[in-house]
C-alpha atoms as a PDB file:
ATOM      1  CA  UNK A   1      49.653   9.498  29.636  1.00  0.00           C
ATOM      2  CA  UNK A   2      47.088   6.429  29.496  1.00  0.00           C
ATOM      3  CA  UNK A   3      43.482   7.395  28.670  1.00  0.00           C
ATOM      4  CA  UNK A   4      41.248   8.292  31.756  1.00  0.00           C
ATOM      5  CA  UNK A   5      39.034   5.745  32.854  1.00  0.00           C
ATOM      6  CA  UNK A   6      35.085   6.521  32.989  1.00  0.00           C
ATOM      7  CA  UNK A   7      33.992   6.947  36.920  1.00  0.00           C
ATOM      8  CA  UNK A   8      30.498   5.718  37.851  1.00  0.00           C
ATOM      9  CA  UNK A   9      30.637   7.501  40.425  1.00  0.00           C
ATOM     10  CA  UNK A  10      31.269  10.910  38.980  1.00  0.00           C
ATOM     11  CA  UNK A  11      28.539   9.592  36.209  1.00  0.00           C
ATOM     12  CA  UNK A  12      30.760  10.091  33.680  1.00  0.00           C
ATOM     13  CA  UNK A  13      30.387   8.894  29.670  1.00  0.00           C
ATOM     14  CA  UNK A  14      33.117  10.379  27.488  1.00  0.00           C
ATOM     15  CA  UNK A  15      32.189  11.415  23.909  1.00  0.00           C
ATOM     16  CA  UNK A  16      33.812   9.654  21.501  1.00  0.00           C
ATOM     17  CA  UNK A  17      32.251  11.000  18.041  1.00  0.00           C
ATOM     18  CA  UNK A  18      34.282  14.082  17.297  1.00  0.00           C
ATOM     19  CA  UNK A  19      31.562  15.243  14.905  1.00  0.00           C
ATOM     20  CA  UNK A  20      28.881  15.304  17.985  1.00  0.00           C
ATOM     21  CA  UNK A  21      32.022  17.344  20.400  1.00  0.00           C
ATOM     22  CA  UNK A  22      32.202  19.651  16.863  1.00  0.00           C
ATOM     23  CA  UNK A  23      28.340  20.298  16.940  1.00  0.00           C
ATOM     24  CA  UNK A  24      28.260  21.120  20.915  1.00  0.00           C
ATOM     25  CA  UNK A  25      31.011  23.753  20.861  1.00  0.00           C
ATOM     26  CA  UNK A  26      29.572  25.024  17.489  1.00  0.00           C
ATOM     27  CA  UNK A  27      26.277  25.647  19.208  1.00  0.00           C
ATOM     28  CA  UNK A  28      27.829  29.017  21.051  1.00  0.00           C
ATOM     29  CA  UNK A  29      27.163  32.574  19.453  1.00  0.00           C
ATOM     30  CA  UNK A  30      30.649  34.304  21.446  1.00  0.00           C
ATOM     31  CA  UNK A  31      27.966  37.160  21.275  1.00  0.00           C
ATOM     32  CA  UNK A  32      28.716  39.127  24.630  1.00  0.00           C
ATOM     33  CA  UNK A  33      30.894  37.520  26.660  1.00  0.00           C
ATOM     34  CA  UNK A  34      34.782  37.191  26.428  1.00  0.00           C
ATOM     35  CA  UNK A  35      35.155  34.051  28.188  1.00  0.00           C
ATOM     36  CA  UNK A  36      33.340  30.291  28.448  1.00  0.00           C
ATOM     37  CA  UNK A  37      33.256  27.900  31.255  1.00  0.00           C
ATOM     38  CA  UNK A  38      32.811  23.672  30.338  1.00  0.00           C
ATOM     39  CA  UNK A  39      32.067  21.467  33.004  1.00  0.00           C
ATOM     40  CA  UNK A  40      33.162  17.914  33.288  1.00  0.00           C
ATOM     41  CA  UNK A  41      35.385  17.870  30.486  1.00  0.00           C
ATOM     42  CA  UNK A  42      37.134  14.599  31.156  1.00  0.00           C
ATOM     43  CA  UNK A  43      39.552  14.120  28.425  1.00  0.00           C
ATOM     44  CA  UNK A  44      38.806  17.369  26.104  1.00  0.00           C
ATOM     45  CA  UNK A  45      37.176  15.967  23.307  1.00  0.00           C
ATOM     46  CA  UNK A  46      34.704  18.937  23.062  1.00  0.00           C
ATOM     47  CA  UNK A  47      37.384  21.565  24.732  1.00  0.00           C
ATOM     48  CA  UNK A  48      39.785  21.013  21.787  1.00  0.00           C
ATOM     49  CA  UNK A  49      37.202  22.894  19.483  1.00  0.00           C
ATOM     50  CA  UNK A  50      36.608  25.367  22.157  1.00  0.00           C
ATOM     51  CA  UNK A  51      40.320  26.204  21.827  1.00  0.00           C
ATOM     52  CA  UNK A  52      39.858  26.970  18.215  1.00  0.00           C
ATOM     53  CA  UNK A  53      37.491  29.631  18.796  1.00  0.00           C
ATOM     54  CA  UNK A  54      38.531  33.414  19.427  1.00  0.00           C
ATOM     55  CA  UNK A  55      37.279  33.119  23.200  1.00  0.00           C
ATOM     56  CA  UNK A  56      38.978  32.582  26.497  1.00  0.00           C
ATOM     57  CA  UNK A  57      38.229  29.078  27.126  1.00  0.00           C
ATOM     58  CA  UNK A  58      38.590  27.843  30.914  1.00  0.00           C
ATOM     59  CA  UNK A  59      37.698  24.010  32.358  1.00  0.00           C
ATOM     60  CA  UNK A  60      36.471  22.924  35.760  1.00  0.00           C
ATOM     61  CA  UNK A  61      36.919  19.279  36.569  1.00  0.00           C
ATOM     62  CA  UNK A  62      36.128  17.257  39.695  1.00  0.00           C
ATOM     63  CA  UNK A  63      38.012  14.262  38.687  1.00  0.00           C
ATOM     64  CA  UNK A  64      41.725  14.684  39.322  1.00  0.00           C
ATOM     65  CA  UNK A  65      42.841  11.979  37.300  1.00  0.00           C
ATOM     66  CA  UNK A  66      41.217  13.781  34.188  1.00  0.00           C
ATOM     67  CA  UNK A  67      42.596  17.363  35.120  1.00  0.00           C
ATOM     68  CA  UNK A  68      46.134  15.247  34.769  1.00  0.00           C
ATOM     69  CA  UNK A  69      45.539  14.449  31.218  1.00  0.00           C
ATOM     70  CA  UNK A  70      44.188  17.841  30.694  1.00  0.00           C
ATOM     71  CA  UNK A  71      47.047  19.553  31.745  1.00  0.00           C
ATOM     72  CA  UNK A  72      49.186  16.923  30.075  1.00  0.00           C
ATOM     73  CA  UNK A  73      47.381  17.104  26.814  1.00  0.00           C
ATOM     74  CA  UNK A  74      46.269  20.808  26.104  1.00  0.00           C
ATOM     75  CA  UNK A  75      49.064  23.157  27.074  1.00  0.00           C
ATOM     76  CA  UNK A  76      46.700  26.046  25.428  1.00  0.00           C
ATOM     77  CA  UNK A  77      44.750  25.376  29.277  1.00  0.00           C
ATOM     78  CA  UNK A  78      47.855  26.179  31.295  1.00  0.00           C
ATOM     79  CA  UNK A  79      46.319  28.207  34.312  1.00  0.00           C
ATOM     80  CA  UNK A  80      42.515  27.715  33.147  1.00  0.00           C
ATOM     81  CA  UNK A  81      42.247  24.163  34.971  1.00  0.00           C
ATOM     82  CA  UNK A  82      39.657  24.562  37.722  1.00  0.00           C
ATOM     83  CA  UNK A  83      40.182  21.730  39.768  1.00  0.00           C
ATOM     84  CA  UNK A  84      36.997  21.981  41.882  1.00  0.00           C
ATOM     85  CA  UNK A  85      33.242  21.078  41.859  1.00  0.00           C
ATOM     86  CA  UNK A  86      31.374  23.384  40.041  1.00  0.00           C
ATOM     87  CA  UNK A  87      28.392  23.231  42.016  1.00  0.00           C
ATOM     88  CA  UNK A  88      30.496  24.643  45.308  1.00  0.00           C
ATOM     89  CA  UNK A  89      32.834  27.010  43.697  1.00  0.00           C
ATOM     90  CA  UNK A  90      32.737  30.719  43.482  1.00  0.00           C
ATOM     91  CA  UNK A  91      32.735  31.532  39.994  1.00  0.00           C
ATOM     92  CA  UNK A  92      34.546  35.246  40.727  1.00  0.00           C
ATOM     93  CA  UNK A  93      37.854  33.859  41.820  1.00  0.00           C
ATOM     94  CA  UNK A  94      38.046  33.196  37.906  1.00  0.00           C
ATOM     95  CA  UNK A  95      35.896  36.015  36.349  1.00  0.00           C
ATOM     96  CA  UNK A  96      35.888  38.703  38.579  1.00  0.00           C
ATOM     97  CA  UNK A  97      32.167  39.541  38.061  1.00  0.00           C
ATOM     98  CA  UNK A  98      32.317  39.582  34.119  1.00  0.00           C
ATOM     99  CA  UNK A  99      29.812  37.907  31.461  1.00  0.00           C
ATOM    100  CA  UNK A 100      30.999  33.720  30.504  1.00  0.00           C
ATOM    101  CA  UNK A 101      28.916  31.169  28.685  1.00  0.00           C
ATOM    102  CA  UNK A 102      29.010  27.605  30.030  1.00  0.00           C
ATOM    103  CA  UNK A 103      29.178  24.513  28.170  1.00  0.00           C
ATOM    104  CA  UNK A 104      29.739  21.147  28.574  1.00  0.00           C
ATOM    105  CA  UNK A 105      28.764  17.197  28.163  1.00  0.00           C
ATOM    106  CA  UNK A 106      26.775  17.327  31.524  1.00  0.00           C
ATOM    107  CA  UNK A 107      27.543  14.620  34.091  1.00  0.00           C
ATOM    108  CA  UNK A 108      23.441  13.246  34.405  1.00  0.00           C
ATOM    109  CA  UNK A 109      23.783  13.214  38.283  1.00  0.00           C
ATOM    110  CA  UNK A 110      24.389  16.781  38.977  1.00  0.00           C
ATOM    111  CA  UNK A 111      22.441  18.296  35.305  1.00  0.00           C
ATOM    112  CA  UNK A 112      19.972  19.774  36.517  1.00  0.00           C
ATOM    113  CA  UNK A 113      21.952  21.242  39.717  1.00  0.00           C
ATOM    114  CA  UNK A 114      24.075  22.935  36.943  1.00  0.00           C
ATOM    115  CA  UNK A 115      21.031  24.498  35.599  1.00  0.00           C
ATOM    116  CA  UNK A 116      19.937  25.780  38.790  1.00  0.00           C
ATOM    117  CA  UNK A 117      23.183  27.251  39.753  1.00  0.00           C
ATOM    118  CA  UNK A 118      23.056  28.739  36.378  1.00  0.00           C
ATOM    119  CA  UNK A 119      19.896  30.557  37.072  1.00  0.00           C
ATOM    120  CA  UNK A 120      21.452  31.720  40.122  1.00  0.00           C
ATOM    121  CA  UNK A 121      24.306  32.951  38.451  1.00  0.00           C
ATOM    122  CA  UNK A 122      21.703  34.524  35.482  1.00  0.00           C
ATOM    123  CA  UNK A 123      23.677  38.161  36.055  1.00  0.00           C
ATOM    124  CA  UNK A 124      26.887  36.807  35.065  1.00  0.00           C
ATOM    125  CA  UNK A 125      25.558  33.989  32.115  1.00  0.00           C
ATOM    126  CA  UNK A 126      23.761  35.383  28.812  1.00  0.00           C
ATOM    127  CA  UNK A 127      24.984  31.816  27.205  1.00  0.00           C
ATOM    128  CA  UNK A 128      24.398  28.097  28.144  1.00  0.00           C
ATOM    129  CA  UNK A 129      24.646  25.323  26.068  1.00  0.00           C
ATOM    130  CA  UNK A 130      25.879  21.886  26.259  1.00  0.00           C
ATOM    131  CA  UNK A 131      24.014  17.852  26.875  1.00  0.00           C
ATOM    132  CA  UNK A 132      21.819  16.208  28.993  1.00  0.00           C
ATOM    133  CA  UNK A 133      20.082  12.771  29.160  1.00  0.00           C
ATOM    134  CA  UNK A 134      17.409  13.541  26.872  1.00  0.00           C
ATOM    135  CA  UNK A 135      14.183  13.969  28.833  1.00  0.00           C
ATOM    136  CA  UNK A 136      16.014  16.612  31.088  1.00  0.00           C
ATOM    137  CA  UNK A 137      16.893  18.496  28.081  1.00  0.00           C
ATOM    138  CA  UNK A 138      13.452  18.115  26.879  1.00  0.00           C
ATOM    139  CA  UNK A 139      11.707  19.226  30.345  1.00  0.00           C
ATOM    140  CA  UNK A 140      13.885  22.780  29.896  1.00  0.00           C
ATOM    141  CA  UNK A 141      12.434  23.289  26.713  1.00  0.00           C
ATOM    142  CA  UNK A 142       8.697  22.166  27.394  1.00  0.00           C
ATOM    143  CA  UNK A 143       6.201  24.491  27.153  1.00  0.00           C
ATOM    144  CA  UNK A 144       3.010  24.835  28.970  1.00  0.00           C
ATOM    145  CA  UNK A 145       0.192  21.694  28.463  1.00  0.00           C
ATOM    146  CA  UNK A 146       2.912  18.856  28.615  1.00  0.00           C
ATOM    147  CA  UNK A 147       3.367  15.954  31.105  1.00  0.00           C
ATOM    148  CA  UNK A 148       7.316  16.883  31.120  1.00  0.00           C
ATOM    149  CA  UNK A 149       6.415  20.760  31.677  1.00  0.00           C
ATOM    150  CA  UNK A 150       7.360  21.736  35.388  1.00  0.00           C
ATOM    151  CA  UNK A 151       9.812  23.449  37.744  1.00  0.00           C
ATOM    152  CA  UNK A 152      12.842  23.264  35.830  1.00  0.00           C
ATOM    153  CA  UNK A 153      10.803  24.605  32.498  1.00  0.00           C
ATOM    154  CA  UNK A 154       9.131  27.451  33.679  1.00  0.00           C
ATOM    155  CA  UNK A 155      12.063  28.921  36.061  1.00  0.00           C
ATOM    156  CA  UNK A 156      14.671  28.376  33.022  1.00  0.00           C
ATOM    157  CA  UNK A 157      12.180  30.157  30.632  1.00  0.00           C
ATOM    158  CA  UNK A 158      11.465  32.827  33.018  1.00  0.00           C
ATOM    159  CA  UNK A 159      15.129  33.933  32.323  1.00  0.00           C
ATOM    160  CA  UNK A 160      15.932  32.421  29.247  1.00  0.00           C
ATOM    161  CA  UNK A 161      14.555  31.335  25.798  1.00  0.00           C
ATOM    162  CA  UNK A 162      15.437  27.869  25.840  1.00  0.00           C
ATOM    163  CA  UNK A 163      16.035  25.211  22.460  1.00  0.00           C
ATOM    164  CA  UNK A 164      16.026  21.906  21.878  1.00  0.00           C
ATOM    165  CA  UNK A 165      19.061  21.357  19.414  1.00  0.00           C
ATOM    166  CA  UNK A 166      19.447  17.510  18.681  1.00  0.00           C
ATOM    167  CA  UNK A 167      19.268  14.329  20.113  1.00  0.00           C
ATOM    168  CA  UNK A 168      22.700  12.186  20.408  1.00  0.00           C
ATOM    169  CA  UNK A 169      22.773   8.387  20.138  1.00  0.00           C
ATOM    170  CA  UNK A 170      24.331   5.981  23.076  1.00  0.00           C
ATOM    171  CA  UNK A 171      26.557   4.280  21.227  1.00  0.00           C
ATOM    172  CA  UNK A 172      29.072   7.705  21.014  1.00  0.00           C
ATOM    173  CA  UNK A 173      30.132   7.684  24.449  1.00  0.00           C
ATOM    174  CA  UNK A 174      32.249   5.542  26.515  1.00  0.00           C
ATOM    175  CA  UNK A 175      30.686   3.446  28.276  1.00  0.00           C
ATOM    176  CA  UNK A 176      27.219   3.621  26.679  1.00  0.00           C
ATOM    177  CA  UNK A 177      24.557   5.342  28.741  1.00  0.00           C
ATOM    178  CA  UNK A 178      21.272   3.088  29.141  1.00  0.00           C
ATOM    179  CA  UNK A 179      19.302   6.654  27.455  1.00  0.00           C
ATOM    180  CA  UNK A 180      19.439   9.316  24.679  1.00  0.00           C
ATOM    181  CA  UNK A 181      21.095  11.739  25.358  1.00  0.00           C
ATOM    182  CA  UNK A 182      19.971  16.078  24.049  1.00  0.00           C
ATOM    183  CA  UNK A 183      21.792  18.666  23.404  1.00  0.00           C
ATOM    184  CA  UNK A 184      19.987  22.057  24.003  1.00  0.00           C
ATOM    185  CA  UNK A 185      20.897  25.717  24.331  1.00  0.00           C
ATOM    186  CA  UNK A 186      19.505  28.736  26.564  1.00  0.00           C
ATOM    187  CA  UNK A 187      20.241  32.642  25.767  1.00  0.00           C
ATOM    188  CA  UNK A 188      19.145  35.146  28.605  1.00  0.00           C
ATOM    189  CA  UNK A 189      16.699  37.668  27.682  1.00  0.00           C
ATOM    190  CA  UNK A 190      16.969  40.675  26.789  1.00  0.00           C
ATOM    191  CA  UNK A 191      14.783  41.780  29.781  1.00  0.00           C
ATOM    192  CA  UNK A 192      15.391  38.994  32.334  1.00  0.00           C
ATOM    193  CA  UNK A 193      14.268  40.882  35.520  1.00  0.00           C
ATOM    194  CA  UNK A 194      10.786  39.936  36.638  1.00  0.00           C
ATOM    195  CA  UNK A 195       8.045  42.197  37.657  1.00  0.00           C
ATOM    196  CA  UNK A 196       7.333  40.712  40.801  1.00  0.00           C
ATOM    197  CA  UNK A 197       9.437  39.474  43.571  1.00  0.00           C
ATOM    198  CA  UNK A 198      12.171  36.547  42.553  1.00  0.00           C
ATOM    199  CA  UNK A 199      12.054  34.564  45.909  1.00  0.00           C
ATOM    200  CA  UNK A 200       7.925  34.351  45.603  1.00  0.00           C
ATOM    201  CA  UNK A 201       8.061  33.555  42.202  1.00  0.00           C
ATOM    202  CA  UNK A 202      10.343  30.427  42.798  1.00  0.00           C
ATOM    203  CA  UNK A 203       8.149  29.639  46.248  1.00  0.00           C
ATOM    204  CA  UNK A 204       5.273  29.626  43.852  1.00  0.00           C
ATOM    205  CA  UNK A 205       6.582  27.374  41.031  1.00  0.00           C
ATOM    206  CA  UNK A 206       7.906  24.929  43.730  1.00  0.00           C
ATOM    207  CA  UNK A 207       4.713  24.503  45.509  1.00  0.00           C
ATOM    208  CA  UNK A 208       2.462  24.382  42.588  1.00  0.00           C
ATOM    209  CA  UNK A 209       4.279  21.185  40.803  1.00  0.00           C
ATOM    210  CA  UNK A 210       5.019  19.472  44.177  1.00  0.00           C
ATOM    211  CA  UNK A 211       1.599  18.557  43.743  1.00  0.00           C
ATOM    212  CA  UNK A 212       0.811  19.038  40.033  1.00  0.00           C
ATOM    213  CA  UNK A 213      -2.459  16.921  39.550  1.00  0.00           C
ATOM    214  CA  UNK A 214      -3.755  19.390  41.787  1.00  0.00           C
ATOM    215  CA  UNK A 215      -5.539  22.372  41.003  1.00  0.00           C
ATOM    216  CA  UNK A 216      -4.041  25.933  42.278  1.00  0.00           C
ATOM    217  CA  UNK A 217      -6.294  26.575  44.216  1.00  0.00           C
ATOM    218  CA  UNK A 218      -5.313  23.182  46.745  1.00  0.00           C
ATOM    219  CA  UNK A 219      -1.812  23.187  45.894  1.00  0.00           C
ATOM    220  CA  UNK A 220      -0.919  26.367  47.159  1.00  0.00           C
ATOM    221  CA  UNK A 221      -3.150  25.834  50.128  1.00  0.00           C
ATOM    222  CA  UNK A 222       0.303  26.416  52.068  1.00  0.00           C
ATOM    223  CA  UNK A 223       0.607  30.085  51.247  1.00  0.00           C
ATOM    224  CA  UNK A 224      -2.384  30.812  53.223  1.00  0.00           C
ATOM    225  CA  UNK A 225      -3.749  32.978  50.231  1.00  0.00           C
ATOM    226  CA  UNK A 226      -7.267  35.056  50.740  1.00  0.00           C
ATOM    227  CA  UNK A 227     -10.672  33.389  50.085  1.00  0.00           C
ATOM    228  CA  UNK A 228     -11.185  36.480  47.569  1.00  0.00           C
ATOM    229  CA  UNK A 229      -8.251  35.523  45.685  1.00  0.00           C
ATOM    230  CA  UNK A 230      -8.774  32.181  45.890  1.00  0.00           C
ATOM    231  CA  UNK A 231     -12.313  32.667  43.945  1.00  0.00           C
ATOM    232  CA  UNK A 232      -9.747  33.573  40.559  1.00  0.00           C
ATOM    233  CA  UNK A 233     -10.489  31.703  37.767  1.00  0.00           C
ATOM    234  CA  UNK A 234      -6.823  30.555  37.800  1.00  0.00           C
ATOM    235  CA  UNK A 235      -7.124  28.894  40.746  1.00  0.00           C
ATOM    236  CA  UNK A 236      -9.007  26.181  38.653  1.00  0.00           C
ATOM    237  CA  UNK A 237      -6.423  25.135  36.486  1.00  0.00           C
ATOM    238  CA  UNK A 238      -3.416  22.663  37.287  1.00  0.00           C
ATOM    239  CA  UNK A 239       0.197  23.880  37.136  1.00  0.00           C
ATOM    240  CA  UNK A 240       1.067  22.593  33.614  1.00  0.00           C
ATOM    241  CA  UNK A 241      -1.724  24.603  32.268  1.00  0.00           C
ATOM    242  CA  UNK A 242       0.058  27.777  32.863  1.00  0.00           C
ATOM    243  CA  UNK A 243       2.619  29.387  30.750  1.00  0.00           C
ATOM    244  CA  UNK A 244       5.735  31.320  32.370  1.00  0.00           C
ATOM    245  CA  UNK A 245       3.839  34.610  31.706  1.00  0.00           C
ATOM    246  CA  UNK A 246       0.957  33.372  33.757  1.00  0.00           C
ATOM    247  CA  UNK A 247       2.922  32.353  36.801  1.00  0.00           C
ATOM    248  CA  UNK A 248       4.329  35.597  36.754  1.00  0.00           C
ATOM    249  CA  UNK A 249       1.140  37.440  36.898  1.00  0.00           C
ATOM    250  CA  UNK A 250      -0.435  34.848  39.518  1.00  0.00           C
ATOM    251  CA  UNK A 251       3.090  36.014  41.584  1.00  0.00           C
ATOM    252  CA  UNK A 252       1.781  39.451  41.446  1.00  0.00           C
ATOM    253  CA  UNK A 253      -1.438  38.764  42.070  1.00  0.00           C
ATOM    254  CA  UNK A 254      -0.223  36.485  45.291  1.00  0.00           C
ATOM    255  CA  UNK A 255       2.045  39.771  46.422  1.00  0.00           C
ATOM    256  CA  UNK A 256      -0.796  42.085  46.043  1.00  0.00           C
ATOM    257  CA  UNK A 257      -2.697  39.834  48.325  1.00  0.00           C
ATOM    258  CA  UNK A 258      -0.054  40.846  50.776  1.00  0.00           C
ATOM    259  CA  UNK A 259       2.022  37.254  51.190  1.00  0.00           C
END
């Protein structure tokens, strides 16, 4: 069948350089999980070298006209065509509760969704790889004292040591993106549980960059926090001067306070 046509809607780009699809799927250890997940592959230029490798490889594709030429063009994906939207589907009709790494050239619209719904999913994901526009893939991997450094840095770290793998050119997709695009790659932890509560952690993250040229101490006015703790010396700093480890502690500190 005819080659599938690039959706704007769907912010699609289709890799053309084989060598760039060869480095992406190449990034993935297969350490600990049986099974990998891409998303958005279009026309399988990066899932034709996940089919070389000794893992079960499974697609999930919004764009109907590209699961056609999937299933047209890869018989090896007979039955492992997810025709649904990642960002809505339940993973476990596929997996059944068991570990899978995700990969995939990342649609830029929905990227950082992805990663979310990947942290959400953290139980069931050890391995995440793939490519973003290249500041996005940069703001994952940021560490504390940068203008990039914010929500999506310190809440992917928290659970993940994140990398920064190589930046990809325009001219290798179809049609051109106006940016660079990155490729980086996260591994859970060994120890990815946090010692304080999950749902005030993220609270606290949130509210702290919403207003990030702010110190603590007025940007989490909203959490009605105690003069006395209030009076920390943390409470002077902005939220890009704090590393994961520190926003953890300030989260116990916050639950001690009783909030």
């Amino acid at each position: 069948m005819e080659k599938v046509k690039a959706k704007k809607h769907l912010g699609q780009h289709f890799l053309k350089d084989e060598s760039v699809a060869k480095a992406i799927a190449d990034t993935l250890s297969l350490e600990g999980y049986d099974d990998v997940l891409e998303i958005g592959p279009g026309m399988g230029v990066l899932t034709k070298y996940l089919l070389e490798k000794p893992i079960n490889t499974y697609v999930i594709e919004i764009d109907t006209e590209s699961v056609d030429y999937l299933d047209a063009n890869y018989p090896k994906l007979h039955g492992k065509i997810i025709s649904k939207d990642f960002l809505k589907y339940d993973v476990n009709e596929v997996f059944g509760g068991k570990q899978f790494a995700i990969i995939g050239n990342f649609p830029y619209n929905i990227s950082t969704q992805i990663v979310f719904r990947t942290l959400e999913l953290r139980d069931q994901i050890p391995e995440f790889s793939g490519m973003f526009q290249k500041e996005v893939a940069e703001r994952i991997c940021e560490k504390k004292g940068s203008k990039t450094y914010g929500i999506l840095s310190v809440l992917a770290q928290a659970f993940y040591d994140t990398e920064y793998l190589f930046t990809v050119d325009e001219h290798v997709f179809i049609p051109p993106p106006k940016v660079k695009s990155g490729v980086m790659r996260m591994r859970r932890k060994e120890n990815y549980s946090l010692p304080c509560g999950e749902k005030l952690f993220f609270t606290v993250v949130k509210t702290a960059f919403q207003q990030r040229r702010k110190t603590l101490r007025n940007s989490l006015k909203t959490l009605n926090l105690s003069d006395s703790l209030r009076e920390d010396e943390v409470f002077n700093l902005r939220p890009e001067q704090l590393s994961v480890e520190q926003f953890i502690a300030l989260t116990q500190k916050i639950e001690a306070d009783g909030v």
